[in-house]
N, C-alpha and C. Protein backbone atom coordinates (compact mmCIF):
# COMPACT_ATOMS: atom_id res chain seq x y z
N UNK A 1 -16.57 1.50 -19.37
CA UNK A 1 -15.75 1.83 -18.23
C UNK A 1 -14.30 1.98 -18.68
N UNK A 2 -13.65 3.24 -18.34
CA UNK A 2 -12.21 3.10 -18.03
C UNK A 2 -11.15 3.44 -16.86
N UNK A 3 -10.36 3.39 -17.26
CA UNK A 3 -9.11 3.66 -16.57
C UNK A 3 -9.34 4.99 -15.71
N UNK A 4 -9.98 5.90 -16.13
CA UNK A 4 -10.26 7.17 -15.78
C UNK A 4 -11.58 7.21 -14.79
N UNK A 5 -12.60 6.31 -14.84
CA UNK A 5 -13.75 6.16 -14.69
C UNK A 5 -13.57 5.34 -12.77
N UNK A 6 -12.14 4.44 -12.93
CA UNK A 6 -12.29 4.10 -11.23
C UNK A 6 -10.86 4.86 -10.71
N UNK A 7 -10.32 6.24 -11.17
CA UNK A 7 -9.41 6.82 -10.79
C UNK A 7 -9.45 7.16 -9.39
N UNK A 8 -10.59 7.57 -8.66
CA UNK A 8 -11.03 8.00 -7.60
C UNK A 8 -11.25 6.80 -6.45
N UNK A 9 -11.17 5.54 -7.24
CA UNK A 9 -11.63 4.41 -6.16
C UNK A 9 -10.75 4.51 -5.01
N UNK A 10 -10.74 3.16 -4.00
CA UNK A 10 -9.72 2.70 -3.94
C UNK A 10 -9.35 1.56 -4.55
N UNK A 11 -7.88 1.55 -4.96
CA UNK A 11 -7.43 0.37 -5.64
C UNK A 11 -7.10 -0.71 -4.93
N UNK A 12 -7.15 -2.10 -5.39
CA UNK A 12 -6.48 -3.07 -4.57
C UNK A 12 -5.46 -3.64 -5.54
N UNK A 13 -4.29 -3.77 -5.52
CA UNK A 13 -3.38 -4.53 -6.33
C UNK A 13 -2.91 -5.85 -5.40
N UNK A 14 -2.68 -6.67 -6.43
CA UNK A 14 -1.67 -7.91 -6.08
C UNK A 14 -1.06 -8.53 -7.21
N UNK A 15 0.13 -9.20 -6.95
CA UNK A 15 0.77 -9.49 -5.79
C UNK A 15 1.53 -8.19 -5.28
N UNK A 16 1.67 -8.12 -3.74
CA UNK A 16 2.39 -6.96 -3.43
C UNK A 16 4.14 -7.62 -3.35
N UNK A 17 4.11 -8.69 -3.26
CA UNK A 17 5.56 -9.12 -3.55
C UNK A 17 5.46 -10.83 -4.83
N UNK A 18 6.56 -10.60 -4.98
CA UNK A 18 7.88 -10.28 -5.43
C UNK A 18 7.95 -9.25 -6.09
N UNK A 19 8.59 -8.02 -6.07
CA UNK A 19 8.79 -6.85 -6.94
C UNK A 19 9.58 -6.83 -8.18
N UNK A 20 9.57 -6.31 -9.45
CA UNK A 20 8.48 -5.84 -10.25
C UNK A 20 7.07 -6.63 -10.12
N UNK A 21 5.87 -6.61 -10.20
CA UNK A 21 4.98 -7.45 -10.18
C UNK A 21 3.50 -6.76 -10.68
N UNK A 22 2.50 -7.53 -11.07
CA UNK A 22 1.57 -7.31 -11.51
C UNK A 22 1.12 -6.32 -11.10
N UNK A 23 0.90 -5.53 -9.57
CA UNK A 23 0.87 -4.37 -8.61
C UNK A 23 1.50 -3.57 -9.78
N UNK A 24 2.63 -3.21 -9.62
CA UNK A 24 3.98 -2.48 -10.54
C UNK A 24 2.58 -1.57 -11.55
N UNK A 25 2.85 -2.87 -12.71
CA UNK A 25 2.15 -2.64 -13.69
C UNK A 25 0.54 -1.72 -13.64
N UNK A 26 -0.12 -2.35 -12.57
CA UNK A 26 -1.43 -1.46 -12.74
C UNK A 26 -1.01 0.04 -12.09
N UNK A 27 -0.12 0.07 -11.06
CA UNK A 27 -0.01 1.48 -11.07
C UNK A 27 0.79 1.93 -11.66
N UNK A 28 1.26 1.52 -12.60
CA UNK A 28 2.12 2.20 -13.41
C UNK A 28 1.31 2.98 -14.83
N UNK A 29 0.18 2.43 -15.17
CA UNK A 29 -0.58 2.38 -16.12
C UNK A 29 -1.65 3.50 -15.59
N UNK A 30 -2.26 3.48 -14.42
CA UNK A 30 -2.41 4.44 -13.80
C UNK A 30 -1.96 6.44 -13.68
N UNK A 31 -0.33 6.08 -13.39
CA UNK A 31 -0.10 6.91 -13.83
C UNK A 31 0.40 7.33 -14.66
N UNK A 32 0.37 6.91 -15.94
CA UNK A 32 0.75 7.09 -17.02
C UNK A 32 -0.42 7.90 -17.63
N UNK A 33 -1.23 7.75 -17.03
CA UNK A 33 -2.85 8.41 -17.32
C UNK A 33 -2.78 9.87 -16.61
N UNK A 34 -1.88 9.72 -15.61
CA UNK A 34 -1.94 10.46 -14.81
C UNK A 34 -3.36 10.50 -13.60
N UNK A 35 -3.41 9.68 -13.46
CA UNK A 35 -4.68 9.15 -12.79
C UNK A 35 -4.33 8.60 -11.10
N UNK A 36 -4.53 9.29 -9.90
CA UNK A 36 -4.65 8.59 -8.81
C UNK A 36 -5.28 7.92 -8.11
N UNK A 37 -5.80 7.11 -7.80
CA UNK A 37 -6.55 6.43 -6.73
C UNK A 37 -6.87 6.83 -5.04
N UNK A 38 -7.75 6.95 -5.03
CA UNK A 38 -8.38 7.18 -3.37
C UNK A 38 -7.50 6.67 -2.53
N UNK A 39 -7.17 5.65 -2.41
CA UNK A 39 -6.03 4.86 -1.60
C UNK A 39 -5.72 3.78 -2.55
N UNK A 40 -4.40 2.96 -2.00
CA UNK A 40 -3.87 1.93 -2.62
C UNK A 40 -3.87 0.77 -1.38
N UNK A 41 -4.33 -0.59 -1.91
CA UNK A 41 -4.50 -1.86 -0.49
C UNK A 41 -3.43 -2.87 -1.17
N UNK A 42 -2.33 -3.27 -0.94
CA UNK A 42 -1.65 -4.43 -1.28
C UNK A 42 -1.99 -5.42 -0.67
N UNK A 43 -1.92 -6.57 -1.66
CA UNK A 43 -2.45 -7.72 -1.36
C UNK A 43 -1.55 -8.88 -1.67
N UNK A 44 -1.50 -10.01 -1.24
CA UNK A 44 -0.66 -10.94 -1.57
C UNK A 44 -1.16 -11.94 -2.70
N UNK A 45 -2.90 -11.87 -2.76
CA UNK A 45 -3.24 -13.12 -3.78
C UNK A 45 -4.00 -12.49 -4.59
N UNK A 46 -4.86 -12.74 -5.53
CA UNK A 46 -5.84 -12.34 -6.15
C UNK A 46 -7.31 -12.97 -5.46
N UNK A 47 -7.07 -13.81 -4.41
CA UNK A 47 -8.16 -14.00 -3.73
C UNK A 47 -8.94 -13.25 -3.02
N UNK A 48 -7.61 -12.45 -2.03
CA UNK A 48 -7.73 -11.82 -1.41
C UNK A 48 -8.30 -10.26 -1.59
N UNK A 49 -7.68 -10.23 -3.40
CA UNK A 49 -8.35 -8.92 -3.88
C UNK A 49 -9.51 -9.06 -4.31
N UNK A 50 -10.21 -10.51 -4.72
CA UNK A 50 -11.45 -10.30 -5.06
C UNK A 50 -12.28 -10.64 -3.51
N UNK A 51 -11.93 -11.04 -2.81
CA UNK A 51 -12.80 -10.66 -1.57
C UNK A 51 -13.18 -9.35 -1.24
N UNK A 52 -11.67 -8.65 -0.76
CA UNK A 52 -11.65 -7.08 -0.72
C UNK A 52 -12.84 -6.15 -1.45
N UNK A 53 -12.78 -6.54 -3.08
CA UNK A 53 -14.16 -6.01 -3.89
C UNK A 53 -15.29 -6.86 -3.42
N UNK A 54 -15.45 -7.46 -3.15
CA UNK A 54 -16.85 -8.32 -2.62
C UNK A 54 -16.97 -7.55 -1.64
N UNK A 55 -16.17 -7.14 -0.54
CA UNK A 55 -16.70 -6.41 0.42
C UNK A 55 -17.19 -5.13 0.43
N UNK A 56 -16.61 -4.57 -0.85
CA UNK A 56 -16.94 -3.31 -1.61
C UNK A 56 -16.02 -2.24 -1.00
N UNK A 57 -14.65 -2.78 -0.39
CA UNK A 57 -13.46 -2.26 0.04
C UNK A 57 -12.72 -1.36 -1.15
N UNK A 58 -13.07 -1.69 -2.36
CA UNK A 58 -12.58 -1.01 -3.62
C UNK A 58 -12.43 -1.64 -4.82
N UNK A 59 -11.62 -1.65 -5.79
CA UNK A 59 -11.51 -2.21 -6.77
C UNK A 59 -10.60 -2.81 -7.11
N UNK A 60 -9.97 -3.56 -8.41
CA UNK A 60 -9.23 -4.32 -8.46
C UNK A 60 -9.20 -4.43 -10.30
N UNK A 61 -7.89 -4.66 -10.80
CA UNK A 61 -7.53 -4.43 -11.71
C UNK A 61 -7.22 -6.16 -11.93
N UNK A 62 -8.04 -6.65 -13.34
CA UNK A 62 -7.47 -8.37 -13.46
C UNK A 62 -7.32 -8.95 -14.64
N UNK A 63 -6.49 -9.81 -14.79
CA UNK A 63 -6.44 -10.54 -16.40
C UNK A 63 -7.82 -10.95 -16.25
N UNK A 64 -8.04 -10.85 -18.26
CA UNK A 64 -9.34 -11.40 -18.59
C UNK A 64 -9.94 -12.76 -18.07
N UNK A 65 -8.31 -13.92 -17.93
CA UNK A 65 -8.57 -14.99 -17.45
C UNK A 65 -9.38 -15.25 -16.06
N UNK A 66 -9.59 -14.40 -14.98
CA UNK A 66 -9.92 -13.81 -14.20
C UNK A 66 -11.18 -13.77 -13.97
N UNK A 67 -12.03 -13.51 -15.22
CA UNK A 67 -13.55 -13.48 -15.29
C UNK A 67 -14.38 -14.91 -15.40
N UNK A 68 -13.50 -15.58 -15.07
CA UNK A 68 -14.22 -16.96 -14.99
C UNK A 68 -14.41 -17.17 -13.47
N UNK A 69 -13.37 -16.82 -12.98
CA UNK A 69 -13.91 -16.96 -11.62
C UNK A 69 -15.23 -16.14 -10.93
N UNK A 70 -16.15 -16.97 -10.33
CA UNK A 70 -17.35 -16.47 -10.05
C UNK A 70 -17.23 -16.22 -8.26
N UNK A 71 -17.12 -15.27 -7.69
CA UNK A 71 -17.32 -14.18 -6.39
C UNK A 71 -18.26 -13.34 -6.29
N UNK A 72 -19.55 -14.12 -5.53
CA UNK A 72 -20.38 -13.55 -5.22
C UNK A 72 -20.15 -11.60 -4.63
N UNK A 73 -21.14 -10.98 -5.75
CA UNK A 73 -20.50 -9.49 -5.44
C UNK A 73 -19.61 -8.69 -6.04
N UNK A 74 -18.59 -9.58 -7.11
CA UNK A 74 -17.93 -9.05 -7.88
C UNK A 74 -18.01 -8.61 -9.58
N UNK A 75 -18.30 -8.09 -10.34
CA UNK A 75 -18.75 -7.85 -11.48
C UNK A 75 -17.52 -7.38 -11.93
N UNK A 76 -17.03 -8.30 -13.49
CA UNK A 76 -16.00 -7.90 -14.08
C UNK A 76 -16.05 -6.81 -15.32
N UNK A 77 -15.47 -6.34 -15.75
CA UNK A 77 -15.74 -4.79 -16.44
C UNK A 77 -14.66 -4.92 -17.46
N UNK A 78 -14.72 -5.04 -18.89
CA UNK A 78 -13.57 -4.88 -19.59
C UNK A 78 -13.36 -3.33 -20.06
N UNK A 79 -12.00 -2.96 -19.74
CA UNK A 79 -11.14 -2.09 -20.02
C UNK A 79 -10.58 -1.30 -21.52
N UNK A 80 -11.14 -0.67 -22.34
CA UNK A 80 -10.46 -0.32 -23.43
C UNK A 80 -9.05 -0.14 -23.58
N UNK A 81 -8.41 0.72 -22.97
CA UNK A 81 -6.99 1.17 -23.11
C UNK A 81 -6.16 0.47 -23.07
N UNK A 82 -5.00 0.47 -24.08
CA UNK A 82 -3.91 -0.55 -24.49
C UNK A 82 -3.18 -0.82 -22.94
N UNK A 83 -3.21 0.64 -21.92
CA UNK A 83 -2.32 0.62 -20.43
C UNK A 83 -2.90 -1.10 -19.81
N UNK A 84 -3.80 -1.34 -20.14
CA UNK A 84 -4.73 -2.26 -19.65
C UNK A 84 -4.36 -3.34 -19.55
N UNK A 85 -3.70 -3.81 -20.28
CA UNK A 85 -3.29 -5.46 -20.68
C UNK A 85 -2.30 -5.65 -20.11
N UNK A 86 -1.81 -6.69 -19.93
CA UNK A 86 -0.82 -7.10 -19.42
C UNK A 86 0.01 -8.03 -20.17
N UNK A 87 1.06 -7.94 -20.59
CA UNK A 87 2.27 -8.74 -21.29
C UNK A 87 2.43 -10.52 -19.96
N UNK A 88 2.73 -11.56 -21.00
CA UNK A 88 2.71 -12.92 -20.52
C UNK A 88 4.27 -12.88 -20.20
N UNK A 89 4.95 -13.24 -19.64
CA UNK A 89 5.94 -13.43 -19.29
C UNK A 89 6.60 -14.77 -18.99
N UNK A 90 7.24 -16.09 -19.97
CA UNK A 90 7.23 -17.33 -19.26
C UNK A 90 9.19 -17.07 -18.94
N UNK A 91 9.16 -18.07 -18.28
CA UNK A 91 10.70 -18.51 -17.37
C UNK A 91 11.18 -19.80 -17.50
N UNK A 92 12.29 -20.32 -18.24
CA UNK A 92 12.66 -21.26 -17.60
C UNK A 92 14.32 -21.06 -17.76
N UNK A 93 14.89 -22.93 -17.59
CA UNK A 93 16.07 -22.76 -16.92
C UNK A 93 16.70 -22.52 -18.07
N UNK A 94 17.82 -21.93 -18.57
CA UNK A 94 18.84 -21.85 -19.49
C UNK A 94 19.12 -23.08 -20.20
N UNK A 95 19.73 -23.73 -19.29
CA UNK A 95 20.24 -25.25 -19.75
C UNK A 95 19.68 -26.53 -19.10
N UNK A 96 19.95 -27.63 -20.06
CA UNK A 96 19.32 -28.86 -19.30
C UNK A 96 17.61 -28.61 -19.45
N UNK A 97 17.19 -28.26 -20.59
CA UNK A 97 16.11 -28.41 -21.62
C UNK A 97 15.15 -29.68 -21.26
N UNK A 98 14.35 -30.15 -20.95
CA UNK A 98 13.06 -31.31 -21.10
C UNK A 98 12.56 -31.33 -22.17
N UNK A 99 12.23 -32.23 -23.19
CA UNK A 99 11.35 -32.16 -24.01
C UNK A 99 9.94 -31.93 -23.40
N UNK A 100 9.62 -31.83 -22.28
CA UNK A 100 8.40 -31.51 -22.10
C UNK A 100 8.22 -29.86 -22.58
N UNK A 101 9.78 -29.30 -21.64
CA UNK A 101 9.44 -28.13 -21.95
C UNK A 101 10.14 -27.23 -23.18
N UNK A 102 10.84 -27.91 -24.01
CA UNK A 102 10.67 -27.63 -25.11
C UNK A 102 9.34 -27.62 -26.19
N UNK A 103 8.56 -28.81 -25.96
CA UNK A 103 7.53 -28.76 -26.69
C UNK A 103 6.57 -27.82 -25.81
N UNK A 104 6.56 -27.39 -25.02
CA UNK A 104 5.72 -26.12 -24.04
C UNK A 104 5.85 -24.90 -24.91
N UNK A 105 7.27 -24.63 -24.83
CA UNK A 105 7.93 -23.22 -25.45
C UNK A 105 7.32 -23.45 -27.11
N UNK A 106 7.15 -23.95 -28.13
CA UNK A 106 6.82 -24.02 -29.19
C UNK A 106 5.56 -23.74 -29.26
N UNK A 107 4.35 -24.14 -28.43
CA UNK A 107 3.00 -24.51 -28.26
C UNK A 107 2.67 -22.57 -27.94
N UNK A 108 3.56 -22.19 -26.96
CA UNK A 108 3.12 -20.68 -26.17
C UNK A 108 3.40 -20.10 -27.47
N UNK A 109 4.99 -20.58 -28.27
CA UNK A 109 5.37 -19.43 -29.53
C UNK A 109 4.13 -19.19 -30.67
N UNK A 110 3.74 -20.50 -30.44
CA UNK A 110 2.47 -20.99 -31.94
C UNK A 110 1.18 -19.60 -31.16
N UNK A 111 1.15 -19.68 -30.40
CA UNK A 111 -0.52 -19.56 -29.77
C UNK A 111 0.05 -17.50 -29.58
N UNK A 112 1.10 -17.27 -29.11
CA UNK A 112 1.01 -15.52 -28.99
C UNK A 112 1.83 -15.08 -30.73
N UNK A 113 2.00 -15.55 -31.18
CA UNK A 113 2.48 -15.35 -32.61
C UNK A 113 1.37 -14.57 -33.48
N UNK A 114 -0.03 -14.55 -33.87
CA UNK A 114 -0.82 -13.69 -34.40
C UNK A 114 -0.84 -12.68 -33.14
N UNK A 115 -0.91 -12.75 -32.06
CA UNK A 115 -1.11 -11.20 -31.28
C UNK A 115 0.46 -10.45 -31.40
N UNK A 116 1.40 -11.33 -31.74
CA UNK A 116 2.83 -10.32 -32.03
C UNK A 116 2.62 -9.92 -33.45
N UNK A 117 1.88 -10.25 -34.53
CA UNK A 117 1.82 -9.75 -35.59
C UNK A 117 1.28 -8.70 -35.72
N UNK A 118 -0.31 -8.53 -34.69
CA UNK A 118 -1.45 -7.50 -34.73
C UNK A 118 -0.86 -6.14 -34.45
């Protein structure tokens, strides 16, 4: 299955807010393919989008992490195309550091460090 293969669906993205957001990204990847969708459904959770596909309302674009969750009705499909993935993004405060979350930030650097090499 690809990118090309549910062009015709309808899509469901979420989150539809806060903007830029995961939404953003799948239609952006979309059309970068140049690829439209039947309609577009914004959603606020990913719950809500895997219900939506349970109901067979359309489809839904999800991190791999994603496929653990089990929704009766939903069948997960991995994606070839690099548009596909999604970049991790962490946040914190500037200043006034925790060693908790200093040793956090080291642990994420250790663990995406061979996929920044690949």
């Amino acid at each position: 299955m690809t990118l090309a293969d549910i062009a015709n669906e309808t899509l469901i993205v979420y989150p539809s807010t806060p903007r830029p957001s995961f939404a953003d990204q799948q239609l952006s990847a979309l059309r970068d393919g140049a690829l439209v969708p039947a309609a577009v459904h914004e959603v606020r959770e990913l719950q809500t989008a895997l219900g939506l596909v349970a109901a067979k309302v359309g489809v839904s674009l999800v991190p791999e992490s994603v496929e653990g969750v089990r929704v009766k009705g939903v069948v997960y499909r991995r994606l070839p195309e690099p548009a596909a993935t999604s970049p991790i993004i962490m946040s914190r405060r500037l200043h006034g550091e925790s060693a908790a979350t200093t040793a956090f930030c080291a642990i994420a650097r250790e663990m995406i460090a061979p996929a920044a090499q690949a």
